[in-house]
Protein backbone atom coordinates (compact mmCIF):
# COMPACT_ATOMS: atom_id res chain seq x y z
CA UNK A 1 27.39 6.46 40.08
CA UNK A 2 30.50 4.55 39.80
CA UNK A 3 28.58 1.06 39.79
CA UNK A 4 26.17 2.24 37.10
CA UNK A 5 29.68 3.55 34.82
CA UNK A 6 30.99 0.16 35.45
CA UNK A 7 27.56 -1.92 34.81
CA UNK A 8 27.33 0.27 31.60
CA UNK A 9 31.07 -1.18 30.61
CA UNK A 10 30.60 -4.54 31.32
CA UNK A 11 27.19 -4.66 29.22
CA UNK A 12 27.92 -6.51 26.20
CA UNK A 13 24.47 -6.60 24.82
CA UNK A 14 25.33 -3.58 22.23
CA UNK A 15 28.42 -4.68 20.91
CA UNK A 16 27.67 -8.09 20.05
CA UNK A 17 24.25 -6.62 18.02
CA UNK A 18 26.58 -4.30 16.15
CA UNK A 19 28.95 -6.71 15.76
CA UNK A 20 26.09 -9.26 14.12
CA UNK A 21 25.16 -5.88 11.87
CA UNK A 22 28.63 -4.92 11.07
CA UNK A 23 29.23 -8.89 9.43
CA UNK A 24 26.13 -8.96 8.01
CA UNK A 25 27.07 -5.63 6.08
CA UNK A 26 30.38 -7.33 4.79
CA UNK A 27 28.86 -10.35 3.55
CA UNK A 28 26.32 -8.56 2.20
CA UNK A 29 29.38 -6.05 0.37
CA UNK A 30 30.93 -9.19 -0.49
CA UNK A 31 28.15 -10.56 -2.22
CA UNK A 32 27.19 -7.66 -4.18
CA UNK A 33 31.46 -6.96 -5.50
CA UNK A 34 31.52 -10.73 -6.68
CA UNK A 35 27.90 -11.85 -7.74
CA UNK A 36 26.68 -8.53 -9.28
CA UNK A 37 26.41 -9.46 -12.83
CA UNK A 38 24.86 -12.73 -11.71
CA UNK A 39 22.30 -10.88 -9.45
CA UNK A 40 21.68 -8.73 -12.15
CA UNK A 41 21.16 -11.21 -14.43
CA UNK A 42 18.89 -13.59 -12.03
CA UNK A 43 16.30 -10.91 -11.23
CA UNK A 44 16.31 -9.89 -14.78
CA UNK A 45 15.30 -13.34 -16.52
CA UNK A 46 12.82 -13.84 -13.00
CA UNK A 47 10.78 -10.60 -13.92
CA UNK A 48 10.72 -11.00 -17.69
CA UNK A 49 9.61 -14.55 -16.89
CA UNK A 50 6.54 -13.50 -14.10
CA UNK A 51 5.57 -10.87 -16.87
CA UNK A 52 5.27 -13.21 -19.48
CA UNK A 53 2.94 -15.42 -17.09
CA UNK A 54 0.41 -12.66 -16.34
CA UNK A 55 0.28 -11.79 -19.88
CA UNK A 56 -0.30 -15.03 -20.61
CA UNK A 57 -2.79 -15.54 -17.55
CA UNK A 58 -5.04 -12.50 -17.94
CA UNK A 59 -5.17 -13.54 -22.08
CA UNK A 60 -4.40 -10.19 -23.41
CA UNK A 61 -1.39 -9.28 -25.80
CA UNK A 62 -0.35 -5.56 -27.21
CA UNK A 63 -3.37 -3.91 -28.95
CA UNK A 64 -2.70 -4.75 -33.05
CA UNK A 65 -0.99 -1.49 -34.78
CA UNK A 66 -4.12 0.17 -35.58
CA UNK A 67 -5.47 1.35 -32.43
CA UNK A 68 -8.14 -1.70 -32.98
């Protein structure tokens, strides 16, 4: 019993995975507190821009103000 209690101690395995997860949650913090408007900004121009290319791909526009 005592071997396994010690094995279990000396198993590093764990901590160095949560300490990879733990970093990657700071930089990720980090990231998002300074770059948010850019983000923001970035995904915003990237989706109007893919929008305007499958309008413009498929060949249809908004319906004229008539219903026709």
């Amino acid at each position: 019993m005592n071997a396994s209690i010690r094995k279990f101690l000396k198993e590093e395995d764990g901590v160095t995975a949560l300490e990879y997860g733990l970093l990657a949650a700071v930089i990720a913090g980090i990231l998002i507190a300074v770059g948010n408007a850019q983000i923001k900004s970035f995904f915003e121009t990237l989706f109007t821009n893919l929008s305007a290319l499958a309008t413009k791909a498929s060949g249809s526009a908004a319906p004229p103000a008539g219903g026709n």
